[in-house]
C-alpha atoms as a PDB file:
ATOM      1  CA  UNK A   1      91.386 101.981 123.494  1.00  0.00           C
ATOM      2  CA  UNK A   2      93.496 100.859 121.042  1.00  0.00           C
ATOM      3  CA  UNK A   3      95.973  97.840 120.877  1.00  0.00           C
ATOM      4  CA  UNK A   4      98.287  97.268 118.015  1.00  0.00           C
ATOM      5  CA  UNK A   5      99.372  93.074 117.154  1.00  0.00           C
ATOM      6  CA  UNK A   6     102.975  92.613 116.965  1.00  0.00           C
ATOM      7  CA  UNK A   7     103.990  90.398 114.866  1.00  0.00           C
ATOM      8  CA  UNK A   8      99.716  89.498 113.714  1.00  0.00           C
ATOM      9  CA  UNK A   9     100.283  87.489 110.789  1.00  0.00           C
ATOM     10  CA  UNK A  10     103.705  85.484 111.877  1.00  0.00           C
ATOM     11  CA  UNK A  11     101.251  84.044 114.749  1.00  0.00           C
ATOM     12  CA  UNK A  12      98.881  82.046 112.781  1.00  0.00           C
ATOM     13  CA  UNK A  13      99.585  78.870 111.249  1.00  0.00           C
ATOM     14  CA  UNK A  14      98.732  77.530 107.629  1.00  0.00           C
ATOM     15  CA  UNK A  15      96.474  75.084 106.485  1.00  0.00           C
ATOM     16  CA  UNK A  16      98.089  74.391 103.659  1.00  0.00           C
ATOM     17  CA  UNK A  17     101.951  72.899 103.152  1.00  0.00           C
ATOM     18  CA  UNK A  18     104.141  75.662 101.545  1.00  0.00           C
ATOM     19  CA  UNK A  19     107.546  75.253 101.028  1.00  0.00           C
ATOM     20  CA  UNK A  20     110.035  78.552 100.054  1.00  0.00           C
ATOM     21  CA  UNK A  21     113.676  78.954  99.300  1.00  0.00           C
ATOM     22  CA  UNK A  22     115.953  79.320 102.239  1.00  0.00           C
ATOM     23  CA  UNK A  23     116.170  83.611 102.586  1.00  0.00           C
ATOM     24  CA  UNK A  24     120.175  83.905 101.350  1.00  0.00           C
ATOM     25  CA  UNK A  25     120.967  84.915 105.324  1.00  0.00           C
ATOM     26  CA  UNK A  26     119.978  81.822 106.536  1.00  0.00           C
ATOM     27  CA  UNK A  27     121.462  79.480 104.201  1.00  0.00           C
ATOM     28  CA  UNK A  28     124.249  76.860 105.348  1.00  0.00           C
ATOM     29  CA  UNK A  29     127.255  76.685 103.439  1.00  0.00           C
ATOM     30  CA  UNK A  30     126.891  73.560 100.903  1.00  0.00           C
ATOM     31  CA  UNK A  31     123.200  73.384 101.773  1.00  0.00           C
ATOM     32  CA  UNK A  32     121.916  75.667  99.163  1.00  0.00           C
ATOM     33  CA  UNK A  33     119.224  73.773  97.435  1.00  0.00           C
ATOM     34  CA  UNK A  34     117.466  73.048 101.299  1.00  0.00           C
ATOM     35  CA  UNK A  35     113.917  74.579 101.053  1.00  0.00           C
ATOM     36  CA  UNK A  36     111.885  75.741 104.297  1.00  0.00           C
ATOM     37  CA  UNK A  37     108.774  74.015 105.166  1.00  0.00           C
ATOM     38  CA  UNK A  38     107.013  76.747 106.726  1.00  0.00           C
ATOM     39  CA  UNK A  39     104.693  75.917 109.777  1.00  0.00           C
ATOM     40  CA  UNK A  40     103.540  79.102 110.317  1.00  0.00           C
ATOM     41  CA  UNK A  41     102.262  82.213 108.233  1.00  0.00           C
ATOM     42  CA  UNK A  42     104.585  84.794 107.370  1.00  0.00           C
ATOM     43  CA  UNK A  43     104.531  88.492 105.780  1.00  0.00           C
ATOM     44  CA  UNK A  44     104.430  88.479 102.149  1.00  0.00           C
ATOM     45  CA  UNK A  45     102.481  85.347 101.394  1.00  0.00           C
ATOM     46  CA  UNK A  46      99.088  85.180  99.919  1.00  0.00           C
ATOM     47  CA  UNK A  47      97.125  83.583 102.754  1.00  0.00           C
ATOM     48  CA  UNK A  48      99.033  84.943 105.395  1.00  0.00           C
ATOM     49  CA  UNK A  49      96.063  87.876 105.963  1.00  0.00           C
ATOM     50  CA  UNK A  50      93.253  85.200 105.805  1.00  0.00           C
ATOM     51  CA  UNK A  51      95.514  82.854 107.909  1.00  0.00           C
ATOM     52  CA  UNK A  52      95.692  85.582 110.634  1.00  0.00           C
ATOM     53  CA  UNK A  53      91.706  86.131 110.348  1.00  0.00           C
ATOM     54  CA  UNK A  54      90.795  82.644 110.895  1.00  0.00           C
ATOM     55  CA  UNK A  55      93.043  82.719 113.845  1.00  0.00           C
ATOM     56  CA  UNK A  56      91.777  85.465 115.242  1.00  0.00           C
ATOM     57  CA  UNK A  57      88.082  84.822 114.766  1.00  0.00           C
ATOM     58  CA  UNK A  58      88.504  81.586 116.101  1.00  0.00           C
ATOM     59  CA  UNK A  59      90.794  82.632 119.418  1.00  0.00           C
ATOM     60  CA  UNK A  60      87.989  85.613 120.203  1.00  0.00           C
ATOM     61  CA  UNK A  61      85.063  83.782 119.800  1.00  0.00           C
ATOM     62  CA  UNK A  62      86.173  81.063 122.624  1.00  0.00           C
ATOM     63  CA  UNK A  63      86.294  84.257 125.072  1.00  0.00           C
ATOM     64  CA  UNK A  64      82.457  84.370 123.864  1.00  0.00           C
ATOM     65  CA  UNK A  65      82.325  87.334 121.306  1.00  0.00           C
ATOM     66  CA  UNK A  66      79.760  86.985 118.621  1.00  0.00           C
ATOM     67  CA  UNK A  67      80.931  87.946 115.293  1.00  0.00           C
ATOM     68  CA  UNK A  68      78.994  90.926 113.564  1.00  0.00           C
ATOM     69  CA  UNK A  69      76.655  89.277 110.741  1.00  0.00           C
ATOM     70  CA  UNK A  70      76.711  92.186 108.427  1.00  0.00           C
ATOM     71  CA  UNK A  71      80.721  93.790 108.909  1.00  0.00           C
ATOM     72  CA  UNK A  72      83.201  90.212 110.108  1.00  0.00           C
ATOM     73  CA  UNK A  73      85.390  92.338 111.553  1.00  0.00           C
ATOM     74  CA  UNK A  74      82.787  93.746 114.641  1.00  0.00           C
ATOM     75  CA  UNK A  75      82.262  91.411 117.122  1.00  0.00           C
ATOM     76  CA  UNK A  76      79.956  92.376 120.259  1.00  0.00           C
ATOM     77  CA  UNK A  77      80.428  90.851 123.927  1.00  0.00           C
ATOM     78  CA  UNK A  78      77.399  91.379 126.441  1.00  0.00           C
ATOM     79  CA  UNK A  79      77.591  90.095 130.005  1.00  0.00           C
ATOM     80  CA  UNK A  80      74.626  91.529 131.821  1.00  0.00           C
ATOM     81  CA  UNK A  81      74.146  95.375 131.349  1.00  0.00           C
ATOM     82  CA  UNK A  82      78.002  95.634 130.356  1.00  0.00           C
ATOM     83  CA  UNK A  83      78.791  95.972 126.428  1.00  0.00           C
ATOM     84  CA  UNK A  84      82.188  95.979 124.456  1.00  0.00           C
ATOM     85  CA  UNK A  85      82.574  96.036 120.638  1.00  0.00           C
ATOM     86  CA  UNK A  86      86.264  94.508 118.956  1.00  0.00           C
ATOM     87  CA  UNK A  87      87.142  96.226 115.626  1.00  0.00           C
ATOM     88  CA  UNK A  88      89.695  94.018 113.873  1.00  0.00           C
ATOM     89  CA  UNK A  89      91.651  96.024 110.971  1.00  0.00           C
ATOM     90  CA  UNK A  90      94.127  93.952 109.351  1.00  0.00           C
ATOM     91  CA  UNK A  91      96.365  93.231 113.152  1.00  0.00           C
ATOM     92  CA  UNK A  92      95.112  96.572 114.707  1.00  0.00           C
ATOM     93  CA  UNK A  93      92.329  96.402 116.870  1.00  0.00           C
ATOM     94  CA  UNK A  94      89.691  98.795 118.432  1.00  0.00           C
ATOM     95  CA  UNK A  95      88.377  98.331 122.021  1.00  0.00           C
ATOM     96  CA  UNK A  96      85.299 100.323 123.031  1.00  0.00           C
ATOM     97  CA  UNK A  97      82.413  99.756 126.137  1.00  0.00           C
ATOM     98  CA  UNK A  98      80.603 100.766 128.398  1.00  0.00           C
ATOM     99  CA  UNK A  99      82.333  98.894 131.411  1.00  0.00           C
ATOM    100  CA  UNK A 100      85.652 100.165 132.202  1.00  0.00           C
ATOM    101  CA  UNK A 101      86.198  96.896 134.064  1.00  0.00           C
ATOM    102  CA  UNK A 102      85.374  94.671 131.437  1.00  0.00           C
ATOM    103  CA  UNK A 103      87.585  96.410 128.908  1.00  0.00           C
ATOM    104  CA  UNK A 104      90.359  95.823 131.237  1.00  0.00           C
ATOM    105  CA  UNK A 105      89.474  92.029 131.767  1.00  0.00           C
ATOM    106  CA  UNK A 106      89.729  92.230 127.731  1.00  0.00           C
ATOM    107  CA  UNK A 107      92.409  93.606 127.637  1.00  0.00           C
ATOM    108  CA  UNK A 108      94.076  91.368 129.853  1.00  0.00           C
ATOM    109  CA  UNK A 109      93.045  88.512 128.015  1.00  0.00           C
ATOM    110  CA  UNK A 110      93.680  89.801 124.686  1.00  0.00           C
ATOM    111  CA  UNK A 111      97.449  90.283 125.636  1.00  0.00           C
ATOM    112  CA  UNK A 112      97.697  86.108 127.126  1.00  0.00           C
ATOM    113  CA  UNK A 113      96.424  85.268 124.084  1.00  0.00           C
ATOM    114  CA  UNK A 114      98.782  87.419 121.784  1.00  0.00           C
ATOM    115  CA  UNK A 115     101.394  89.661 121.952  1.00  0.00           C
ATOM    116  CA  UNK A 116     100.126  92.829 121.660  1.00  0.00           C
ATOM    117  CA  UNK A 117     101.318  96.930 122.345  1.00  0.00           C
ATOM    118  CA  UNK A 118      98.293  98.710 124.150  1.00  0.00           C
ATOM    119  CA  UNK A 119      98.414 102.482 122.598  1.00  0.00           C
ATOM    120  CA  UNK A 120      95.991 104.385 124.949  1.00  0.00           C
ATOM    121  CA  UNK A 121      92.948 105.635 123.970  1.00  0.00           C
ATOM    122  CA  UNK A 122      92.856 106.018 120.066  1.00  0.00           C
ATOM    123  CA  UNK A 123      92.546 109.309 118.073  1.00  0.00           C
ATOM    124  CA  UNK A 124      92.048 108.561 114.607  1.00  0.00           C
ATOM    125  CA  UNK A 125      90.570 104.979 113.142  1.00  0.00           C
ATOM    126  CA  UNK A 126      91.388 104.456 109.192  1.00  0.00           C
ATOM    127  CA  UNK A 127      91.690 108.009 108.697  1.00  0.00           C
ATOM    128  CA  UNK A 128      88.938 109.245 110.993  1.00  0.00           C
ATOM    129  CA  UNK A 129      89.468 111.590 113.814  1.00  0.00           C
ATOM    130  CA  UNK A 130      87.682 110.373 117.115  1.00  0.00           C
ATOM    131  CA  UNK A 131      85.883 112.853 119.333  1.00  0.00           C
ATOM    132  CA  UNK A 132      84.487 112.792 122.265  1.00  0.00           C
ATOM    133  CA  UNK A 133      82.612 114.302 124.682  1.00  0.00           C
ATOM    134  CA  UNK A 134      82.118 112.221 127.505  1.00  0.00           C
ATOM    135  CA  UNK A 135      80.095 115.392 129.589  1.00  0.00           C
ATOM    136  CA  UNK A 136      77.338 114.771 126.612  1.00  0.00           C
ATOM    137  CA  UNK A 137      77.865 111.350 126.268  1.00  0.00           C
ATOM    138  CA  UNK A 138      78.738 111.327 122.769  1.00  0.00           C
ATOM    139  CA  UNK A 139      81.089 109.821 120.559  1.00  0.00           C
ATOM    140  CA  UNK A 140      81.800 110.399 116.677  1.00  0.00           C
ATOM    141  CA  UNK A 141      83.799 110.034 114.125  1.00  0.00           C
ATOM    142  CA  UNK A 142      85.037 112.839 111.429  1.00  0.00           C
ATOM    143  CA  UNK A 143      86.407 113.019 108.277  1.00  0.00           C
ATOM    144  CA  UNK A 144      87.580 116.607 107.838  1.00  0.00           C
ATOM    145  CA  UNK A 145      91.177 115.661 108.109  1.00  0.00           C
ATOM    146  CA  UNK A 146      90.778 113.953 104.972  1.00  0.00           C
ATOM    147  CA  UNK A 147      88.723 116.262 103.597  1.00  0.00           C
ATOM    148  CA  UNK A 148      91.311 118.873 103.770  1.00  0.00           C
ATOM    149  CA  UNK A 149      94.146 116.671 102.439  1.00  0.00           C
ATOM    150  CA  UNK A 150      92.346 116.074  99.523  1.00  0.00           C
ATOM    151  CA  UNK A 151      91.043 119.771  98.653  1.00  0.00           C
ATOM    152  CA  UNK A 152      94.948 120.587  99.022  1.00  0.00           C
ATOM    153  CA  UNK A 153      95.714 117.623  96.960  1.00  0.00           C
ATOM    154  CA  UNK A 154      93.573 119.498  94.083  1.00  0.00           C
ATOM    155  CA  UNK A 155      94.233 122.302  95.036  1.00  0.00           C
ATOM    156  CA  UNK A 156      91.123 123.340  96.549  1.00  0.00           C
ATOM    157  CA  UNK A 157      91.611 124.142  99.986  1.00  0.00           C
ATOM    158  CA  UNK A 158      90.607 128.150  99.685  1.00  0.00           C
ATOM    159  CA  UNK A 159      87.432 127.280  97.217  1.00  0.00           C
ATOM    160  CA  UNK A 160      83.755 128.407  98.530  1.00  0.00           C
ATOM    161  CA  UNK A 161      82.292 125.802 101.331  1.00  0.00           C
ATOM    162  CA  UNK A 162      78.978 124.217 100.703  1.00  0.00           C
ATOM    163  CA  UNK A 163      76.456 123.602 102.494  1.00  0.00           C
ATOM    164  CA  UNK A 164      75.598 120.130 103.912  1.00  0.00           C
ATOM    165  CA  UNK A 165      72.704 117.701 102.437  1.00  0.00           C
ATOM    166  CA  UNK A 166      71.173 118.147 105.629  1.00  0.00           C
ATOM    167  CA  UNK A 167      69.080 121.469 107.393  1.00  0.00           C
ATOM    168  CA  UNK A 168      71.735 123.236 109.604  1.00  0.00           C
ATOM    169  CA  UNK A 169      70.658 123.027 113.365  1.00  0.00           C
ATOM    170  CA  UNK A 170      68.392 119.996 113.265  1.00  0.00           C
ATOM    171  CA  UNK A 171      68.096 117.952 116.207  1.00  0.00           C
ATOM    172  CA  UNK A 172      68.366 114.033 116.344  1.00  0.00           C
ATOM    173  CA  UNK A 173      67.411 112.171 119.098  1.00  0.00           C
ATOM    174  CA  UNK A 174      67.347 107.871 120.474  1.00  0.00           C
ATOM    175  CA  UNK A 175      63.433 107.866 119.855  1.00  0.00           C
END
């Protein structure tokens, strides 16, 4: 499932004090040279990306998610057999488990704690078409949309295919 932040970055506040010129719509007449102090992040300013990530990490790990050592932006939460994984890109996040029931606890959660626009089941992820095949069990990722956007792009898209780096037909397997 995905879920899209509204409004991510305006949501965290910054460490630092930053003042800015008052935006020429919300100046008082006679009151030009009045500066903001701003409180909270905002679009546009350096930090306001690592503001929001701070903010973030620090919100989901109190709902006991352990951040991913080697990628920051996985974090795992196990409660007995049940498993869910949080993707954070930039303000969009990725929701996936094996609990349907603890997603939607999540999920729930997630949305007290910010304001957030739940878009279904996602479809693509940075580019990436998702497919699944929940009679098999699986779940994967491709690439082949981009793929063909860039062959067209170079104008490519009718050349010869090749073949992979890997045997056609060969089996993989958990053990």
């Amino acid at each position: 499932m995905a879920n899209g932040r509204e409004n991510g970055f305006l949501n965290s506040f910054v460490e630092e004090e930053i003042f800015m010129d008052q935006p020429e719509c919300f100046t008082t007449v006679g009151k030009k040279q009045k500066v903001c102090h701003l409180q909270r992040s905002i679009y546009g300013l350096k930090q306001a990306s690592r503001c929001w990530n701070t903010h973030f990490d620090e919100v989901i790990r109190g709902y006991d998610f352990i951040k991913n050592d080697y990628d920051p932006c996985i974090y795992k939460k196990i409660s007995g057999s049940s498993v869910a994984y949080l993707l954070l890109y930039v303000d969009d996040i990725l929701l996936i488990g094996n609990d349907v029931k603890m997603l939607g606890d999540i999920k729930a959660w997630l949305s007290i704690q910010f304001s957030m626009k739940d878009m279904g089941e996602a479809s693509y992820i940075l580019g990436n078409k998702i497919y699944r095949d929940r009679s098999r069990r699986m779940l994967g990722l491709t690439q082949s949309s981009y793929i063909e956007k860039v062959l067209k792009r170079f104008k490519m898209e009718h050349s010869k295919r090749g073949l992979l780096p890997m045997r056609h037909g060969i089996k993989l397997s958990k053990n």
